[in-house]
Structures are given as C-alpha cells and as structure tokens.
N, C-alpha and C. Protein backbone atom coordinates (compact mmCIF):
# COMPACT_ATOMS: atom_id res chain seq x y z
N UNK A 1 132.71 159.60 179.02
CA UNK A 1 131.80 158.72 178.31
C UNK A 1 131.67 157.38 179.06
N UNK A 2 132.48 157.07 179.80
CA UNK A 2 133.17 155.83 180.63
C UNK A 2 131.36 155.77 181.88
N UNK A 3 131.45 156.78 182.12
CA UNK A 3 130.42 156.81 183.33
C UNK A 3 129.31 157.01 183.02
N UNK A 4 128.84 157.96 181.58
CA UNK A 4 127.88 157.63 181.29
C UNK A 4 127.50 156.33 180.91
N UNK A 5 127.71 155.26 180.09
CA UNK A 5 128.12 153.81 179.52
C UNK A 5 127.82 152.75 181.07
N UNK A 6 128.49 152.96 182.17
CA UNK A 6 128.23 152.48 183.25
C UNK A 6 127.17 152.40 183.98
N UNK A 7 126.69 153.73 183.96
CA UNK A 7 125.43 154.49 184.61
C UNK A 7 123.86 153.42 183.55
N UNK A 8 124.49 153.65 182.52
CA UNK A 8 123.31 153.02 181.54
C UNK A 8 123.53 151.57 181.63
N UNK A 9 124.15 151.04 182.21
CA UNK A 9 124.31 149.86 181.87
C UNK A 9 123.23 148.78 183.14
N UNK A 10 122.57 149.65 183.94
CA UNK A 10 121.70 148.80 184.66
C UNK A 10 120.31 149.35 184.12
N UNK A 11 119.24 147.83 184.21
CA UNK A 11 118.19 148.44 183.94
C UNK A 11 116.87 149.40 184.69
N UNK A 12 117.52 149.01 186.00
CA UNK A 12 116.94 149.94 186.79
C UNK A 12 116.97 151.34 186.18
N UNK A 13 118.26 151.85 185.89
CA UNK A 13 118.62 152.63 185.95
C UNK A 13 118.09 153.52 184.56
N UNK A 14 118.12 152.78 183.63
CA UNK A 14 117.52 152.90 182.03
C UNK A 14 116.09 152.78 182.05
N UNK A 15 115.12 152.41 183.05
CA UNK A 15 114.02 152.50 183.36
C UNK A 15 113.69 154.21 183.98
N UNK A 16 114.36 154.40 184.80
CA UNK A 16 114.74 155.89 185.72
C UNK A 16 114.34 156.93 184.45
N UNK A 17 115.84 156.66 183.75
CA UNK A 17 115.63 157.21 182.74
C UNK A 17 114.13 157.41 181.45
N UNK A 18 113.94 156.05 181.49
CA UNK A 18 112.52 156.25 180.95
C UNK A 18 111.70 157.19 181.48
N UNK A 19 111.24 156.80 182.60
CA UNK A 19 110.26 157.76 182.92
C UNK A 19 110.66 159.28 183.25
N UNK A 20 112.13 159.41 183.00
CA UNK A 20 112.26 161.18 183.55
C UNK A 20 111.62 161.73 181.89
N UNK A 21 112.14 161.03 181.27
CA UNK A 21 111.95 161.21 179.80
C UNK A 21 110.72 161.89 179.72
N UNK A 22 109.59 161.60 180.16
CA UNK A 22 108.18 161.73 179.89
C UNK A 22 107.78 162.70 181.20
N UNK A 23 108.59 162.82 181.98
CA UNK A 23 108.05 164.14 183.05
C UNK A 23 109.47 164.17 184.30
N UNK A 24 109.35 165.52 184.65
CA UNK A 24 110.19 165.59 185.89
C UNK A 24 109.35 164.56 186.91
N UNK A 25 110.42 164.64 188.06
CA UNK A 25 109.93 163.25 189.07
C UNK A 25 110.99 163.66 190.31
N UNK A 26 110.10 163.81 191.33
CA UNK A 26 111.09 163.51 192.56
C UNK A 26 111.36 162.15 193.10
N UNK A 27 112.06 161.94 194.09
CA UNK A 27 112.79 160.50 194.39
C UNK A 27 111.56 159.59 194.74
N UNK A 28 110.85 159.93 195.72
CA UNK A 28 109.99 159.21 196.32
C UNK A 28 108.61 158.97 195.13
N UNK A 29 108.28 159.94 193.94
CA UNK A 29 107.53 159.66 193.05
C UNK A 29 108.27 158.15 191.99
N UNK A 30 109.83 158.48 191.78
CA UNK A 30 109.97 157.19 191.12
C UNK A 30 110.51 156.14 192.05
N UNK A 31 110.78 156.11 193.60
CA UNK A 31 110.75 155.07 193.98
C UNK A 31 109.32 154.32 193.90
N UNK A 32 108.17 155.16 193.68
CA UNK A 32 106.87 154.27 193.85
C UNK A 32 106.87 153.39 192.83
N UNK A 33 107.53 153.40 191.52
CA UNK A 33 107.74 152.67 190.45
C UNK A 33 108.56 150.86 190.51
N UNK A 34 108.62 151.07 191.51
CA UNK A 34 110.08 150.14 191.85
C UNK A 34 109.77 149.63 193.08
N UNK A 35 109.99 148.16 193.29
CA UNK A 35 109.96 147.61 194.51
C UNK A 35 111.13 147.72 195.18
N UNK A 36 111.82 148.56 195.76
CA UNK A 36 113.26 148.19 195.96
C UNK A 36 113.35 149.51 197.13
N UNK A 37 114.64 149.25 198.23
CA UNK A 37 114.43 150.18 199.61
C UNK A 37 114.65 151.79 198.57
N UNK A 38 114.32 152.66 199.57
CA UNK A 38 114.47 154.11 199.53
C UNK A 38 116.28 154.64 198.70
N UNK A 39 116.89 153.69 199.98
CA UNK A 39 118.39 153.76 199.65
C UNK A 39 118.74 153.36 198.38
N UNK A 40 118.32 152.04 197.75
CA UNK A 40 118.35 151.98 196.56
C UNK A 40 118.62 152.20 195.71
N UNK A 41 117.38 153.31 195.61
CA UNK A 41 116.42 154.08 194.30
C UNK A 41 117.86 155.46 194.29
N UNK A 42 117.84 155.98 195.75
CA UNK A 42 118.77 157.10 196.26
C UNK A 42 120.01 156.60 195.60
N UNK A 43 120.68 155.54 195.53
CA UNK A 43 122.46 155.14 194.92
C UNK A 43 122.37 155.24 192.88
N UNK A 44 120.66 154.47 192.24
CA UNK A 44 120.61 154.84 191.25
C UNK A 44 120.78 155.97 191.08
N UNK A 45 119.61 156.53 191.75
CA UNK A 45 119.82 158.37 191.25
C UNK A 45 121.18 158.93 190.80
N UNK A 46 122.19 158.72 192.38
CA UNK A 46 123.18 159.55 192.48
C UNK A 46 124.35 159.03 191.06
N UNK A 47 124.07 157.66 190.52
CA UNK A 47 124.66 157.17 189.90
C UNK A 47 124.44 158.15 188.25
N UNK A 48 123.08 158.19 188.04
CA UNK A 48 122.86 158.66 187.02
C UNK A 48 123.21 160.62 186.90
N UNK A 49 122.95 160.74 188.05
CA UNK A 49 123.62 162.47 188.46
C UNK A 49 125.20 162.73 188.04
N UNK A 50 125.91 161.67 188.75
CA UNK A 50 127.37 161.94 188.64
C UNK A 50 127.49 161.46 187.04
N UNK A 51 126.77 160.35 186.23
CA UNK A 51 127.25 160.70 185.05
C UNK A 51 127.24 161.78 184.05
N UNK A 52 125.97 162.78 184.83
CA UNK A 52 125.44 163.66 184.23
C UNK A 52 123.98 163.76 183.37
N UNK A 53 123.70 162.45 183.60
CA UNK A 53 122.26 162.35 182.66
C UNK A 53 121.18 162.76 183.53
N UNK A 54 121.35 162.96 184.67
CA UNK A 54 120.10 163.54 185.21
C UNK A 54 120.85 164.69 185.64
N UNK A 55 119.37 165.69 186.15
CA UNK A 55 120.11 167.49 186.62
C UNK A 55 118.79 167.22 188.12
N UNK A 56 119.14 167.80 188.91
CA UNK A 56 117.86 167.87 189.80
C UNK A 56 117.73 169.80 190.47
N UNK A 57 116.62 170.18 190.70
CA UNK A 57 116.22 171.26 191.09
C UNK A 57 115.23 171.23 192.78
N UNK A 58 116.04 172.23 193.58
CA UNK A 58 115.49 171.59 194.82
C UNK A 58 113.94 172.21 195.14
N UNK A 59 112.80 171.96 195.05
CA UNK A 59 111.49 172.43 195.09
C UNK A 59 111.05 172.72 196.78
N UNK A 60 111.75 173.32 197.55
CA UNK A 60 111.12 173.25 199.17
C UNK A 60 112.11 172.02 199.90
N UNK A 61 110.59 170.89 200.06
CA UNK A 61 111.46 169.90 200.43
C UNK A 61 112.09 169.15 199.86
N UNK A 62 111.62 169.02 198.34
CA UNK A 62 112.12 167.68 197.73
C UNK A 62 112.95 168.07 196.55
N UNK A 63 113.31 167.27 196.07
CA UNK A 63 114.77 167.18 195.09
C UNK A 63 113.65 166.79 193.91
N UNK A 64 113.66 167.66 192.92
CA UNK A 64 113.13 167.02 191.78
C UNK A 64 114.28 166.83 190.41
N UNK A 65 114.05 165.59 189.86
CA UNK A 65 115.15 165.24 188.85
C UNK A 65 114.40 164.97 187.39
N UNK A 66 115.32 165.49 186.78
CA UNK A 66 114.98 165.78 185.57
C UNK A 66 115.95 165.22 184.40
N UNK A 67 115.96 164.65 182.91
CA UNK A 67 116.92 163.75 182.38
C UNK A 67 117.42 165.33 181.56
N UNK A 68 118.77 164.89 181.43
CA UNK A 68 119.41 165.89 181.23
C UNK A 68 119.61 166.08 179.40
N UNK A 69 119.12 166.58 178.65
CA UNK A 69 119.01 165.97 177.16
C UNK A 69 120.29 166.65 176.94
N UNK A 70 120.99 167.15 177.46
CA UNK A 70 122.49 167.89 176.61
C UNK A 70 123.36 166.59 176.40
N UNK A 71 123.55 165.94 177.46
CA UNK A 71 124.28 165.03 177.67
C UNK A 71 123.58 163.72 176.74
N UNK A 72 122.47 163.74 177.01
CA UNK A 72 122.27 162.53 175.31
C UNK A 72 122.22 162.90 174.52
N UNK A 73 122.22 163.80 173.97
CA UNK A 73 122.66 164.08 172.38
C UNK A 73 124.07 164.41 172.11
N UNK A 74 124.81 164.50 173.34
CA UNK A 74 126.32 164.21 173.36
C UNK A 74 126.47 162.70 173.17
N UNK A 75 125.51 161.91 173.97
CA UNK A 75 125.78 160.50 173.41
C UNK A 75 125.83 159.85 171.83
N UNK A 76 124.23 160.23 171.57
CA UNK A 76 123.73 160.03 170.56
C UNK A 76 125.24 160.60 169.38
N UNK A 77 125.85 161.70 169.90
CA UNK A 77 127.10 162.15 168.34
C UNK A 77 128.04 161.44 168.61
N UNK A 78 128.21 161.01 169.82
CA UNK A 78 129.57 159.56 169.83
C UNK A 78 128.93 158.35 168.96
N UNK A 79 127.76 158.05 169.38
CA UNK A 79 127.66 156.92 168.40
C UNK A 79 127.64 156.60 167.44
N UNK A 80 126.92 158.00 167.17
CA UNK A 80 126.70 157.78 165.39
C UNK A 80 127.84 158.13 164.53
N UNK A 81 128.76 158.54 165.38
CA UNK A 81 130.06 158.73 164.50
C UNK A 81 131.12 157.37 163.80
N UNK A 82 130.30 156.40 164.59
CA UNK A 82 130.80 154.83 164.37
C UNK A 82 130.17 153.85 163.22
N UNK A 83 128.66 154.34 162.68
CA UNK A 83 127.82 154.80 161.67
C UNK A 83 128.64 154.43 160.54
C-alpha cells in the first residue's frame, strides 16, 4: 500500500492516471500531454507500474499502458474501511 500512496503522491503522476482512466495510451501519446523530457514521463510510468496501478501490453513497437482498476478498488477497500 506504501508504494501505491507514493506513486500517487505526485501530480504528474495522478494526471497519468487521469487520462489512462479515459483510454489506453502509449508513452509517447501521454508524453505529448506534458512538457517534460521523454525520460521523465519514462521514470513516472515505471513508478506507477511497480506500484501496480498501471499494466502495459506490448503492441509491435510500442508499450501501451493501461490503469490497472484491480488495484484501485483494492485502494478504494483500504480506505473506506477507515469510514
């Protein structure tokens, strides 16, 4: 829970998340969102991967990432258990 909590805790990163929300996205589609280098966008990603909130599927060339809803509604029952 430690890394998910971390992972969310930038807004870059909770932005990411926004938009996977509303469609899959490869790297270079949501770096266009963002002023910020390639590498960047690439350390968010991997950040939000290793917590588990994103899943990605490799399409050819590109890595497409997708928000992982198992893992937030694992969130969503930690919280609300505090409710």
């Amino acid at each position: 829970m430690n890394d998910i909590f971390k992972a969310m805790n930038d807004p870059v990163r909770r932005e990411i998340l926004t938009m996977l929300r509303k469609s899959d996205m490869t790297a270079g589609d949501i770096a266009a969102n963002f002023e910020m280098t390639a590498p960047s966008i690439s350390h968010h990603l991997d950040k939000l991967k290793r917590a588990g909130l994103v899943s990605t599927v490799k399409q050819g060339q590109f890595v497409l990432y997708s928000i992982n809803t198992t893992i937030i509604d694992d969130l969503l029952q930690y919280i609300l258990q505090f409710k």
